[in-house]
PDB file of N, CA and C in Angstrom:
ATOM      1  N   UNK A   1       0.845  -1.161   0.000  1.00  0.00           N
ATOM      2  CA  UNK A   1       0.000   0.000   0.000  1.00  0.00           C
ATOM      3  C   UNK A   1       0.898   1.234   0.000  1.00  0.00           C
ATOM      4  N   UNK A   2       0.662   2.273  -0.630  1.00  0.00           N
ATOM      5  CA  UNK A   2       1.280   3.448  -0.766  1.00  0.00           C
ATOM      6  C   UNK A   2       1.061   4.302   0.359  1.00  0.00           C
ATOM      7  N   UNK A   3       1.732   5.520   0.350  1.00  0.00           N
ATOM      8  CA  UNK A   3       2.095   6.260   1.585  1.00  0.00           C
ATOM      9  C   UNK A   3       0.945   6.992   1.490  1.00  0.00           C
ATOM     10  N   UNK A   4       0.066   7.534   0.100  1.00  0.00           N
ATOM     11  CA  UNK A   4      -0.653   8.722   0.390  1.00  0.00           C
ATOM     12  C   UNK A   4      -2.093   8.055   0.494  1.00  0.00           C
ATOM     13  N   UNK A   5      -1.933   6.204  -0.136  1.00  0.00           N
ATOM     14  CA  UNK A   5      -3.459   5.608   0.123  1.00  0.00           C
ATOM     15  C   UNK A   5      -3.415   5.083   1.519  1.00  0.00           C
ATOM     16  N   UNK A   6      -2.581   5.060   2.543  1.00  0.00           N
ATOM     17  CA  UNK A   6      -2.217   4.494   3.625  1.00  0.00           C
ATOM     18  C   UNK A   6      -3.132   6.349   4.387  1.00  0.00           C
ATOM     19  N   UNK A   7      -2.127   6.893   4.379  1.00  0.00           N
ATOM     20  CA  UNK A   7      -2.750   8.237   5.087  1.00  0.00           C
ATOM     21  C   UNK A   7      -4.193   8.334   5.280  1.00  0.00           C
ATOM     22  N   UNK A   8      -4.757   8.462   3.418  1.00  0.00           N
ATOM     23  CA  UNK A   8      -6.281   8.338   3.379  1.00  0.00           C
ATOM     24  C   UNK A   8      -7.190   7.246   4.276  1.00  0.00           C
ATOM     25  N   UNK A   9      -6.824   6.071   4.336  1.00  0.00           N
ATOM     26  CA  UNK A   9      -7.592   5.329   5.059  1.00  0.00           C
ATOM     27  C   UNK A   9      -7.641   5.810   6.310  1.00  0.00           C
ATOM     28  N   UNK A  10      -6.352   6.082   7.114  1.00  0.00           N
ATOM     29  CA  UNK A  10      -6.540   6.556   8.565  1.00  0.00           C
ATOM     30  C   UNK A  10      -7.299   7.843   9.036  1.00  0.00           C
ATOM     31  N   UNK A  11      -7.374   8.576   7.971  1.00  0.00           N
ATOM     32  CA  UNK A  11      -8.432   9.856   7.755  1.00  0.00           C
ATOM     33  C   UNK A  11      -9.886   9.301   8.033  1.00  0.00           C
ATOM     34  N   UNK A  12     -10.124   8.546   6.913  1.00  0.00           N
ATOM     35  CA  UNK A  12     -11.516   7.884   7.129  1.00  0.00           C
ATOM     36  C   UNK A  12     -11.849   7.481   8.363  1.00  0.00           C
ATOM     37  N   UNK A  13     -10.888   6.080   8.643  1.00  0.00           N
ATOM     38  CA  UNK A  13     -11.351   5.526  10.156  1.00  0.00           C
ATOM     39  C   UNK A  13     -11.054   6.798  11.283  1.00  0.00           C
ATOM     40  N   UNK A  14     -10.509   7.524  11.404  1.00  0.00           N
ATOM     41  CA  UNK A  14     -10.435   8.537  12.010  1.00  0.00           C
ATOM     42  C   UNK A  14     -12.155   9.433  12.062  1.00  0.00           C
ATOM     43  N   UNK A  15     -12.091   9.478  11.231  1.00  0.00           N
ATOM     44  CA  UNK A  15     -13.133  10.474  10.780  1.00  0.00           C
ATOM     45  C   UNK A  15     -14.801   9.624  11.247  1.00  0.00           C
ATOM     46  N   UNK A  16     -14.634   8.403  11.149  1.00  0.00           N
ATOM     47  CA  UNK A  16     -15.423   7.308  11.145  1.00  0.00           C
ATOM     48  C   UNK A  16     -15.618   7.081  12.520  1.00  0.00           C
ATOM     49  N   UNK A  17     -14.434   7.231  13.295  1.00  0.00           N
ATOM     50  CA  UNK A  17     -14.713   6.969  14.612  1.00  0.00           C
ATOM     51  C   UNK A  17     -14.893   7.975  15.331  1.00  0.00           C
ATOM     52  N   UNK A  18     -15.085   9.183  15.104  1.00  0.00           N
ATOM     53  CA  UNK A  18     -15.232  10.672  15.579  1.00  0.00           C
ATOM     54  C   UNK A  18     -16.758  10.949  15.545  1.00  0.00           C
ATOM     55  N   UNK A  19     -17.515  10.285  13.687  1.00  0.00           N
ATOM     56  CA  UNK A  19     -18.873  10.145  13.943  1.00  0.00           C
ATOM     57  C   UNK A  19     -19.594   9.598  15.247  1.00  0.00           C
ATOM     58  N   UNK A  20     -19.152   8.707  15.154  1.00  0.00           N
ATOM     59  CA  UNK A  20     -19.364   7.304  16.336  1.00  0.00           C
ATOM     60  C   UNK A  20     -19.337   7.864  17.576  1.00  0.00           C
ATOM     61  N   UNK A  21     -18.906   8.654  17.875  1.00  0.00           N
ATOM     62  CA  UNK A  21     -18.611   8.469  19.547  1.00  0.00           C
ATOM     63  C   UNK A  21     -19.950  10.023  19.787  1.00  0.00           C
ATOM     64  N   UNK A  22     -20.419   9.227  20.696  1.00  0.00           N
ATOM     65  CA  UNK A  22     -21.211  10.115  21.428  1.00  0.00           C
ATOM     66  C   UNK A  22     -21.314  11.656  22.104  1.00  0.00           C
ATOM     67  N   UNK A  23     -21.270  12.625  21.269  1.00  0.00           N
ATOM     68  CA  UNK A  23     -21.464  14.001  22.567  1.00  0.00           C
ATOM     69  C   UNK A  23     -22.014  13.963  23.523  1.00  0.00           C
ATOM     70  N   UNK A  24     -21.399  14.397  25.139  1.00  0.00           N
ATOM     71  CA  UNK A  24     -21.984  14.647  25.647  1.00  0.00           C
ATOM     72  C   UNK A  24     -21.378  15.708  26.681  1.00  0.00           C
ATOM     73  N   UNK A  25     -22.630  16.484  26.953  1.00  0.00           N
ATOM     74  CA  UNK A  25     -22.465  17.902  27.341  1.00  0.00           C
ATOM     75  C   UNK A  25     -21.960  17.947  28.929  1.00  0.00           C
ATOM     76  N   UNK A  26     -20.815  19.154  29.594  1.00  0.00           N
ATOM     77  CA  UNK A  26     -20.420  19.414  30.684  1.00  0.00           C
ATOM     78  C   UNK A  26     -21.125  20.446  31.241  1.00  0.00           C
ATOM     79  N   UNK A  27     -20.889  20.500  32.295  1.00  0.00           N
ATOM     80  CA  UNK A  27     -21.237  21.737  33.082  1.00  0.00           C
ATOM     81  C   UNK A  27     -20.479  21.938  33.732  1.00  0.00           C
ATOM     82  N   UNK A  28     -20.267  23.025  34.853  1.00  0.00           N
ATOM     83  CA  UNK A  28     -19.072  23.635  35.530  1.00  0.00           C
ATOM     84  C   UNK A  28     -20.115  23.594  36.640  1.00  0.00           C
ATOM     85  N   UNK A  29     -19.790  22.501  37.858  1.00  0.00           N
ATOM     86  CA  UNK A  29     -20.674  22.752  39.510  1.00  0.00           C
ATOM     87  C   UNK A  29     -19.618  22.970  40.242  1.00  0.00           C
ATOM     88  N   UNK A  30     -19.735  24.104  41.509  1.00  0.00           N
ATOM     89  CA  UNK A  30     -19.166  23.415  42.887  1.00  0.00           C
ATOM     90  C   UNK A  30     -17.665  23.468  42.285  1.00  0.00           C
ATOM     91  N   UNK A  31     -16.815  23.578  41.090  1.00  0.00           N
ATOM     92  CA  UNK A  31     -15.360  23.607  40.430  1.00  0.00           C
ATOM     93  C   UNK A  31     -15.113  22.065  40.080  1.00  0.00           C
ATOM     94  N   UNK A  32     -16.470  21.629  39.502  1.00  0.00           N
ATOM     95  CA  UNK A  32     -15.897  20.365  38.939  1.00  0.00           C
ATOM     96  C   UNK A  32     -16.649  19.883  37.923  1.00  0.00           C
ATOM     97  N   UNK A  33     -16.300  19.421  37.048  1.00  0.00           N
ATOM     98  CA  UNK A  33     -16.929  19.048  35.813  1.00  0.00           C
ATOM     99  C   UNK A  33     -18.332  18.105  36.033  1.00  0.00           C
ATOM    100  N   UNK A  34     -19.593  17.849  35.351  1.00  0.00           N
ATOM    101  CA  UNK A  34     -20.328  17.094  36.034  1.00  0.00           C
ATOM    102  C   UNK A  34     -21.080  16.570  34.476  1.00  0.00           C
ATOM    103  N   UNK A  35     -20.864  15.390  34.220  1.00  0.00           N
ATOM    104  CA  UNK A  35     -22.017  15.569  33.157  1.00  0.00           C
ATOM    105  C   UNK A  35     -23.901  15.801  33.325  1.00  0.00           C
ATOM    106  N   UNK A  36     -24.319  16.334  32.361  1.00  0.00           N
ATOM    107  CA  UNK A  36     -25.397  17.008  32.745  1.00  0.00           C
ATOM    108  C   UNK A  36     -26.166  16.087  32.021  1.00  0.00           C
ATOM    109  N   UNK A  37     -26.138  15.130  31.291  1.00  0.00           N
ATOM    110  CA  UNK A  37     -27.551  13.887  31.013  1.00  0.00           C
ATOM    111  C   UNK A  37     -28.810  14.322  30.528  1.00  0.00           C
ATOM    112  N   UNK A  38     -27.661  15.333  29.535  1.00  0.00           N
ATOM    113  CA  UNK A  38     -29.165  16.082  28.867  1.00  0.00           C
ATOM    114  C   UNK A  38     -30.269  17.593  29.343  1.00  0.00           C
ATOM    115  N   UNK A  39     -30.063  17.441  30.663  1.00  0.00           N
ATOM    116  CA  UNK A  39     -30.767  18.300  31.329  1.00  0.00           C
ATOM    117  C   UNK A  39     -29.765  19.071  31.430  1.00  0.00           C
ATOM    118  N   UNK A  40     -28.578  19.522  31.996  1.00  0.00           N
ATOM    119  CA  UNK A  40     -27.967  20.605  32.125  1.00  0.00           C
ATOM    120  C   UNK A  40     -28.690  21.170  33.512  1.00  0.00           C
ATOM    121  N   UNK A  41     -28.053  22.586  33.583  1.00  0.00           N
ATOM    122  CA  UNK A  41     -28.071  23.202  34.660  1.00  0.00           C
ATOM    123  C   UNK A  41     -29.178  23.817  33.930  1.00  0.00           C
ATOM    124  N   UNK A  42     -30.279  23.893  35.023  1.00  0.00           N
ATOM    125  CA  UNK A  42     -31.646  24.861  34.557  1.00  0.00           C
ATOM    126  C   UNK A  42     -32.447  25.595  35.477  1.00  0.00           C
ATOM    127  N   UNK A  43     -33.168  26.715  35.076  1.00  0.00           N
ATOM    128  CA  UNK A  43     -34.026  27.441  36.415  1.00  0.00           C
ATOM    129  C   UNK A  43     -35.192  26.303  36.740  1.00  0.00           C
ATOM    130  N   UNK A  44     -35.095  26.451  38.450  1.00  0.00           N
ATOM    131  CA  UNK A  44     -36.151  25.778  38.907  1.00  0.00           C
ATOM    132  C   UNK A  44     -37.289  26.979  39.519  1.00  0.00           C
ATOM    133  N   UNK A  45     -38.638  26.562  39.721  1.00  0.00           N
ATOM    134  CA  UNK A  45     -39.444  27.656  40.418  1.00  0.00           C
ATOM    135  C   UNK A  45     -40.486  26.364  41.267  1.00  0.00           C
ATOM    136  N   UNK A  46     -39.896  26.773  42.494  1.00  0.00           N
ATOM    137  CA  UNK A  46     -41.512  26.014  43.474  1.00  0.00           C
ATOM    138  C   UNK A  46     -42.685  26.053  43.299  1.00  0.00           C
ATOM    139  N   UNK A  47     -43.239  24.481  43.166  1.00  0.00           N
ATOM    140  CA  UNK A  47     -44.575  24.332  43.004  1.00  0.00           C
ATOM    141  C   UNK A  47     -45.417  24.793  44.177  1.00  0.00           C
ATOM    142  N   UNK A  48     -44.749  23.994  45.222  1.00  0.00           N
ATOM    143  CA  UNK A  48     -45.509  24.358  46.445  1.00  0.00           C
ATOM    144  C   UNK A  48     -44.664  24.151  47.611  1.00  0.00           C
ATOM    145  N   UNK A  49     -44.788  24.741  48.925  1.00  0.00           N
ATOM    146  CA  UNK A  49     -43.220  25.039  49.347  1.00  0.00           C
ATOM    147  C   UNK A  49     -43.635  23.887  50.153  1.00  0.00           C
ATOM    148  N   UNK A  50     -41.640  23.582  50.375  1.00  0.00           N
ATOM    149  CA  UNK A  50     -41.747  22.220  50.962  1.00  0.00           C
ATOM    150  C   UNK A  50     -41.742  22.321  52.496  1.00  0.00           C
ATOM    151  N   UNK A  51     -41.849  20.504  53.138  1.00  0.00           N
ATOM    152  CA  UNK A  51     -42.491  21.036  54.536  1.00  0.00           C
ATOM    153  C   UNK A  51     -41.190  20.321  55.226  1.00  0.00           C
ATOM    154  N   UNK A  52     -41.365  19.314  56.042  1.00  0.00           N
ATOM    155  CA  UNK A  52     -40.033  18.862  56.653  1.00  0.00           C
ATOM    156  C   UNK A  52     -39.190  17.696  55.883  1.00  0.00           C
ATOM    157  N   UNK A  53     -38.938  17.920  54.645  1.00  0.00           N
ATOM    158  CA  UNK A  53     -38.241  16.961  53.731  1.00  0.00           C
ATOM    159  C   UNK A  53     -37.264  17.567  53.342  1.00  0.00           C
ATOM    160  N   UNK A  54     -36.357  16.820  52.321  1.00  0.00           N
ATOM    161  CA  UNK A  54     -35.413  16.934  51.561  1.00  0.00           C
ATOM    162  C   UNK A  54     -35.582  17.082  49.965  1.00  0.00           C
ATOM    163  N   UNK A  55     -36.691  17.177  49.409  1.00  0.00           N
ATOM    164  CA  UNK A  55     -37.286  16.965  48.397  1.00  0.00           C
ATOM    165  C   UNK A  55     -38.012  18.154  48.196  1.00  0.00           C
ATOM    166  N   UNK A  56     -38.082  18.900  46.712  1.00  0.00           N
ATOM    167  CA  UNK A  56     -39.661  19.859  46.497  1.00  0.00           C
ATOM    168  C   UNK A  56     -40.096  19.713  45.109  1.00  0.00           C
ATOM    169  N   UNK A  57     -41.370  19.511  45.047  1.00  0.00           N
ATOM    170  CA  UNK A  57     -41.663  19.885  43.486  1.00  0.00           C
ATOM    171  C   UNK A  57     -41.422  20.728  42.954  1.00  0.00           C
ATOM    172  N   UNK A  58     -41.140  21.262  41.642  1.00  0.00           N
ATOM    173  CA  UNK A  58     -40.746  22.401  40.872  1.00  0.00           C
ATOM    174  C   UNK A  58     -41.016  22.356  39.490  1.00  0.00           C
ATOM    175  N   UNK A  59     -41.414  23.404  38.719  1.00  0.00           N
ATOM    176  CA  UNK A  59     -41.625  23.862  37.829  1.00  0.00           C
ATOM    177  C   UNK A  59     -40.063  24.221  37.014  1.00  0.00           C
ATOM    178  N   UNK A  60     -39.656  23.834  35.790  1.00  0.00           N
ATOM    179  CA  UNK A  60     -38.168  23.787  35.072  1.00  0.00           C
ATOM    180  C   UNK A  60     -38.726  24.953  34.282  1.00  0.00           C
ATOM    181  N   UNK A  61     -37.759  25.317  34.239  1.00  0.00           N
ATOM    182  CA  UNK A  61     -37.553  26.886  32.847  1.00  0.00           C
ATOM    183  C   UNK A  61     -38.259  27.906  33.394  1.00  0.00           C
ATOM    184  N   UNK A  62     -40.009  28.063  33.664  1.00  0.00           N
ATOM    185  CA  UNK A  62     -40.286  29.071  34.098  1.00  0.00           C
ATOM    186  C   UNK A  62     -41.522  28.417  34.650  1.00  0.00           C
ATOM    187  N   UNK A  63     -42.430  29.432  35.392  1.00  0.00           N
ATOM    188  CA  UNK A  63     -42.794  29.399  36.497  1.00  0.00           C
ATOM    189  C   UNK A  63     -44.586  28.875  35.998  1.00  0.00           C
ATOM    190  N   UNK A  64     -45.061  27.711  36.611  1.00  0.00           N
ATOM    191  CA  UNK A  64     -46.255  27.272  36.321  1.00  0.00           C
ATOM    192  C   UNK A  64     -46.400  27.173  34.200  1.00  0.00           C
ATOM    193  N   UNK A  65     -44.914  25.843  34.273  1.00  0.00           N
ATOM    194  CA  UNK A  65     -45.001  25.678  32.674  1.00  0.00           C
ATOM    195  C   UNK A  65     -45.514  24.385  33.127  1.00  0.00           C
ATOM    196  N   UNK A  66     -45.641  23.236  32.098  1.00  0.00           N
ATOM    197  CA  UNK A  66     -46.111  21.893  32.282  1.00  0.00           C
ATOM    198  C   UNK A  66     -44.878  21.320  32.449  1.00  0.00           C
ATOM    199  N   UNK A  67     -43.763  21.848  32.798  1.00  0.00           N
ATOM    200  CA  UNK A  67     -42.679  20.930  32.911  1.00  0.00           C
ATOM    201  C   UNK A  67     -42.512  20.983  34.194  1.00  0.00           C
ATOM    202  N   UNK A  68     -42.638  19.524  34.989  1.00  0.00           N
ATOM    203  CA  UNK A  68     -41.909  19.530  36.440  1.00  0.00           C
ATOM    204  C   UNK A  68     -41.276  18.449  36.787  1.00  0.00           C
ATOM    205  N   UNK A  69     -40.582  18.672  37.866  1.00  0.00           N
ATOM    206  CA  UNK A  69     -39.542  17.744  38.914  1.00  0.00           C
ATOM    207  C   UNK A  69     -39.717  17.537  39.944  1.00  0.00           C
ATOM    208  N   UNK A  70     -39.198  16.461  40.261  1.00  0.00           N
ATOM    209  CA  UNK A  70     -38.942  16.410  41.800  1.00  0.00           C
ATOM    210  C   UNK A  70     -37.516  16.863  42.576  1.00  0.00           C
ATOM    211  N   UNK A  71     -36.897  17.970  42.912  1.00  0.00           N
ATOM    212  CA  UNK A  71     -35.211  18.196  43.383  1.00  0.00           C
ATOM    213  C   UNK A  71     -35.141  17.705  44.418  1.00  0.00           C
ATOM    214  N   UNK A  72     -34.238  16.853  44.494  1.00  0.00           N
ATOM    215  CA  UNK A  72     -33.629  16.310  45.318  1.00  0.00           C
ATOM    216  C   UNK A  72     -32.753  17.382  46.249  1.00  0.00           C
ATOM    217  N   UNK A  73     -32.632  18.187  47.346  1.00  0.00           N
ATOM    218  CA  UNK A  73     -31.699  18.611  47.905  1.00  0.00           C
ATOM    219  C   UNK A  73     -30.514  18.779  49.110  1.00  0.00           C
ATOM    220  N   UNK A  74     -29.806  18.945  48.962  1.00  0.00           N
ATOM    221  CA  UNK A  74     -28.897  18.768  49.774  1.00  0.00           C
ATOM    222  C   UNK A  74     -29.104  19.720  50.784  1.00  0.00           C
ATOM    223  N   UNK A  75     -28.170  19.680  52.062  1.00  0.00           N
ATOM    224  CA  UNK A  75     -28.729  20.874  53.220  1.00  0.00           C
ATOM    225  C   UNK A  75     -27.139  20.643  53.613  1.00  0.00           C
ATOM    226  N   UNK A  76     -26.526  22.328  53.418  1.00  0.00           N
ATOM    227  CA  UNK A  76     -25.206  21.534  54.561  1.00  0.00           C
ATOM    228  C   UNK A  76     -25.906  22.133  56.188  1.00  0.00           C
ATOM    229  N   UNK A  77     -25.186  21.268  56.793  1.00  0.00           N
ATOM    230  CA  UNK A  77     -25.696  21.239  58.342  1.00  0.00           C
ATOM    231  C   UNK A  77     -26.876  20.252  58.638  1.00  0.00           C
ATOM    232  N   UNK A  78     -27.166  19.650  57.195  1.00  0.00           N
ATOM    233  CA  UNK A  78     -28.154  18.357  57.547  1.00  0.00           C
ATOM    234  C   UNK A  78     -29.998  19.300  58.114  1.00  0.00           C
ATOM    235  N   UNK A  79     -30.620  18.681  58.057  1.00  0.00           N
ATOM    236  CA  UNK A  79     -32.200  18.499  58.026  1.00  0.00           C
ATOM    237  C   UNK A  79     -33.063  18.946  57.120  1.00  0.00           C
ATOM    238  N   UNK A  80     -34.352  19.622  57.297  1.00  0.00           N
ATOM    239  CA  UNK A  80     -35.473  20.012  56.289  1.00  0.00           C
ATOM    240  C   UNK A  80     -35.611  21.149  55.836  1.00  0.00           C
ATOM    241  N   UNK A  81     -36.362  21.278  54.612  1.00  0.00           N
ATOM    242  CA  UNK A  81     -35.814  22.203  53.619  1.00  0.00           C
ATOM    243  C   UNK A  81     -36.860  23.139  54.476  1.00  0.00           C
ATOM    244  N   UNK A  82     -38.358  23.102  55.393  1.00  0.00           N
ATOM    245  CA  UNK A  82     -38.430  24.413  56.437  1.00  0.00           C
ATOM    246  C   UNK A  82     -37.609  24.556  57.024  1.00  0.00           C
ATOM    247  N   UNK A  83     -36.797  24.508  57.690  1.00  0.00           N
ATOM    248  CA  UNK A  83     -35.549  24.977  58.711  1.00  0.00           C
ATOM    249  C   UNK A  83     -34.043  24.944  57.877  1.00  0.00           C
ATOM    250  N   UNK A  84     -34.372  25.750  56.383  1.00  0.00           N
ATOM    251  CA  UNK A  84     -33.086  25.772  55.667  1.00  0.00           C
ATOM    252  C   UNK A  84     -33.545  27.462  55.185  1.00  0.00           C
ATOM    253  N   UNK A  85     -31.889  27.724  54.983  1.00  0.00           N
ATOM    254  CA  UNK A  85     -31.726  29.032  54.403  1.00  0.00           C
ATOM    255  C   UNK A  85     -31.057  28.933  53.250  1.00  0.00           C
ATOM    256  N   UNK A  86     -31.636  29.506  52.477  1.00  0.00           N
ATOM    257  CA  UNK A  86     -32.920  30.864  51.606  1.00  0.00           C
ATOM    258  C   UNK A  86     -33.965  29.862  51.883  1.00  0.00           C
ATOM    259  N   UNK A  87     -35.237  30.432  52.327  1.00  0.00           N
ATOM    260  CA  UNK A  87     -36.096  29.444  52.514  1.00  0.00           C
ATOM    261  C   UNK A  87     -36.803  29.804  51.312  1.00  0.00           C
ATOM    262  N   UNK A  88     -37.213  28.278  50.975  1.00  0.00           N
ATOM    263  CA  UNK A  88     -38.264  27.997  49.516  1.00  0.00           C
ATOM    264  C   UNK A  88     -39.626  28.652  49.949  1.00  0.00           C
ATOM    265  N   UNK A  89     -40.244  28.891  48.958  1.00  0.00           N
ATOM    266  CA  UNK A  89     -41.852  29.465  49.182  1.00  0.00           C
ATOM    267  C   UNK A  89     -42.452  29.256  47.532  1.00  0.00           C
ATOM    268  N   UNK A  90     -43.553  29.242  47.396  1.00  0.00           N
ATOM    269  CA  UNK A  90     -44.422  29.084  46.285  1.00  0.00           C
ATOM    270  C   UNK A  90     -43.484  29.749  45.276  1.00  0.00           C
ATOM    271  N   UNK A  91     -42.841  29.787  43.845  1.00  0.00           N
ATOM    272  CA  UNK A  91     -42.771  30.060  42.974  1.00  0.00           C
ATOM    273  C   UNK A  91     -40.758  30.933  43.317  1.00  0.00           C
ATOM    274  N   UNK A  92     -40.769  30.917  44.108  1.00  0.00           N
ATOM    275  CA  UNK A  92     -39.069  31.219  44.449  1.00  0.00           C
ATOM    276  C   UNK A  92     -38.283  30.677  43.288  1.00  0.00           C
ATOM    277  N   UNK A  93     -37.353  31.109  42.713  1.00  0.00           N
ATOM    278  CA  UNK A  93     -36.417  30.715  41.214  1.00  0.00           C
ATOM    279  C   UNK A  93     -35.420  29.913  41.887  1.00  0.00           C
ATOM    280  N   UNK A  94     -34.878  28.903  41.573  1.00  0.00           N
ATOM    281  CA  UNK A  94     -33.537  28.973  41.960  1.00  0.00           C
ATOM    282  C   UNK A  94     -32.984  27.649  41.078  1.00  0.00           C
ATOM    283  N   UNK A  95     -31.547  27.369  41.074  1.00  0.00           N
ATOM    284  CA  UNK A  95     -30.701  26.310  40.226  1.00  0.00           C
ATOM    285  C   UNK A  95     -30.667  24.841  40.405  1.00  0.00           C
ATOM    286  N   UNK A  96     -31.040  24.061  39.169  1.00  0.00           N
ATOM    287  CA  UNK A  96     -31.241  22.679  39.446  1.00  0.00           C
ATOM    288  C   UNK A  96     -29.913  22.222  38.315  1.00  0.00           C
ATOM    289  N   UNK A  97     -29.790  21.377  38.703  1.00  0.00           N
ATOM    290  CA  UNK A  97     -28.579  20.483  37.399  1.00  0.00           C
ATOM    291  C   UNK A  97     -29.491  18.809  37.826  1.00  0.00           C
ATOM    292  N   UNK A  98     -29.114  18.029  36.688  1.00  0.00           N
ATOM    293  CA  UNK A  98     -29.736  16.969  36.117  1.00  0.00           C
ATOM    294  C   UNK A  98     -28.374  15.873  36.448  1.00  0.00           C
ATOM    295  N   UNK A  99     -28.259  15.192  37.141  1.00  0.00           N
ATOM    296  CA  UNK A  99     -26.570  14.532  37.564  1.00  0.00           C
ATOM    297  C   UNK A  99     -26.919  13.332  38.231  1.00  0.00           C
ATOM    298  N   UNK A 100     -26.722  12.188  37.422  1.00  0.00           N
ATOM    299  CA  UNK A 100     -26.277  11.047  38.077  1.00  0.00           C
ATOM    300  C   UNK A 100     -28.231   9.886  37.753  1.00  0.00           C
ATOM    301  N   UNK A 101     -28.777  10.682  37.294  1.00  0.00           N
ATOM    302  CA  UNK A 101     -30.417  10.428  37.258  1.00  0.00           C
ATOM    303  C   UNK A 101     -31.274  10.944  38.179  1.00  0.00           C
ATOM    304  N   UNK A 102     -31.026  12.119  38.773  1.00  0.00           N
ATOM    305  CA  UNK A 102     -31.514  12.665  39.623  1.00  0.00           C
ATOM    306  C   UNK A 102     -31.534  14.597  39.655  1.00  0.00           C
ATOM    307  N   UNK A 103     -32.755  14.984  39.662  1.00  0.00           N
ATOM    308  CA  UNK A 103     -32.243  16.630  40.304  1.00  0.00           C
ATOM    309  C   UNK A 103     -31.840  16.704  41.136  1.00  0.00           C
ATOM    310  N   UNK A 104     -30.787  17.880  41.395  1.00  0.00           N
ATOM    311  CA  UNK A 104     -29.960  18.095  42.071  1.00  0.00           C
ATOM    312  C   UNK A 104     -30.067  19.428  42.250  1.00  0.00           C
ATOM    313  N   UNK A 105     -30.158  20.517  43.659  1.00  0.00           N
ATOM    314  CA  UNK A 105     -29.790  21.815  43.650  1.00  0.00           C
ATOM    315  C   UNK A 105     -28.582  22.430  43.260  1.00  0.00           C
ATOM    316  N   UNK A 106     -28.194  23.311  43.092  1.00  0.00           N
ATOM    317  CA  UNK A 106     -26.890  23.952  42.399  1.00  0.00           C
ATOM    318  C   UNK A 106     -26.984  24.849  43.483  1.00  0.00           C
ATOM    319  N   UNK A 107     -27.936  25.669  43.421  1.00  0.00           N
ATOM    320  CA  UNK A 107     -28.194  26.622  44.519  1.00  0.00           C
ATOM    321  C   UNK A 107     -27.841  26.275  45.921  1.00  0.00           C
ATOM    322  N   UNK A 108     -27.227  26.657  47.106  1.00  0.00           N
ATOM    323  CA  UNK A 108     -26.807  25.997  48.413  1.00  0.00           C
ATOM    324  C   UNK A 108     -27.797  26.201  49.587  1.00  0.00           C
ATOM    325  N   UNK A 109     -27.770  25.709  49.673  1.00  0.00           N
ATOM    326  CA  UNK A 109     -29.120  25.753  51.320  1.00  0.00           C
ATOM    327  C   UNK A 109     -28.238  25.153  52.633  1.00  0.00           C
ATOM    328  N   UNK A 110     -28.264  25.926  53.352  1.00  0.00           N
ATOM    329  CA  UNK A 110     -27.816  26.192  54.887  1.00  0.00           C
ATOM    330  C   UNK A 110     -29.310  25.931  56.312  1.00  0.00           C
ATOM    331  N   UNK A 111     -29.092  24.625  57.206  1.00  0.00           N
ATOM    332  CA  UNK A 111     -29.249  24.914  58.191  1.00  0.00           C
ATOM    333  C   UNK A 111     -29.692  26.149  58.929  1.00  0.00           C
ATOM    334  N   UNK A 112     -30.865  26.565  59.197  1.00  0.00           N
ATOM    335  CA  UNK A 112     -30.547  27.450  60.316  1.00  0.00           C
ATOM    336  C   UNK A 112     -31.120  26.766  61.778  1.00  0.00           C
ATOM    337  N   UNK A 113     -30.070  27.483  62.735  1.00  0.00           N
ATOM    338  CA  UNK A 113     -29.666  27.200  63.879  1.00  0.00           C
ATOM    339  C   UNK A 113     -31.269  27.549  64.732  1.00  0.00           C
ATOM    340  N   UNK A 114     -31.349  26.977  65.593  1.00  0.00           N
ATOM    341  CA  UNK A 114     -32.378  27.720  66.776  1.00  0.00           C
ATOM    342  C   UNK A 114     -31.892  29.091  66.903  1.00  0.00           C
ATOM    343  N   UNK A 115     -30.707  28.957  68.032  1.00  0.00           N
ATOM    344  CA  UNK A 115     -30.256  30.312  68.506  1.00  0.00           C
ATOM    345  C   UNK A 115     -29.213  30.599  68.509  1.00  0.00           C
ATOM    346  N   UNK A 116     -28.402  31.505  68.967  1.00  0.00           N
ATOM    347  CA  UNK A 116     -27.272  31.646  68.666  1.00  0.00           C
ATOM    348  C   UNK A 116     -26.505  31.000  69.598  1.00  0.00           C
ATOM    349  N   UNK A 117     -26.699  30.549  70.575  1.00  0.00           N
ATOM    350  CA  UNK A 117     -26.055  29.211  71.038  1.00  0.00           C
ATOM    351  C   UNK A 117     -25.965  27.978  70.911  1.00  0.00           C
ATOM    352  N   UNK A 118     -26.767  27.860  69.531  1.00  0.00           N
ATOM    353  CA  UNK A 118     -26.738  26.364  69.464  1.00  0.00           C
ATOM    354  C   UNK A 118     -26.188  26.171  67.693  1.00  0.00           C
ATOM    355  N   UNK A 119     -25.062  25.246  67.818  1.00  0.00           N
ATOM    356  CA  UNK A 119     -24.237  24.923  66.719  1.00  0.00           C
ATOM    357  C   UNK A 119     -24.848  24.333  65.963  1.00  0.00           C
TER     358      UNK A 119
END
């Protein structure tokens, strides 16, 4: 085989295997790459505010569309999303990402304390 029909083939399979392989999209969370599974990072808006869970329904993109979720959220300092800060309420905006098969907040929610003596 010649040098310039040798080149051409590896172009092709090159080119062939570049079709082939799957895109898929990043996001930037928290300073770390996350794949986003399609959903990406998107505005969330409360359906109805949540009560002593970890969980809220929500409305994606904008506010009372037919698109909703369930977010899963995190709390640092641990417990329920009433006794978390920024507290959720009916239609409040805030950041969801799509990670792992699950919503996820982007947005951070904090614990709040009883009083100021208690950690």
């Amino acid at each position: 085989m010649r040098r310039d029909q040798l080149t051409r083939r590896i172009q092709q399979t090159s080119l062939a295997a570049k079709a082939e392989r799957r895109q898929s999209p990043q996001i930037i969370q928290r300073g770390k790459a996350v794949r986003a599974g399609g959903g990406g990072r998107r505005r969330a808006f409360v359906k109805t505010t949540p009560g002593a869970t970890t969980s809220v329904d929500v409305y994606l993109d904008e506010d009372n569309s037919s698109k909703e979720a369930t977010i899963t959220c995190y709390i640092y300092g641990g417990g329920d999303l009433n006794g978390a800060y920024p507290p959720l309420v009916d239609g409040m905006p805030f950041w969801v990402a799509y990670e792992n098969g699950t919503w996820r907040n982007v947005t951070s929610f904090y614990k709040i304390a009883g009083s100021c003596n208690e950690s």
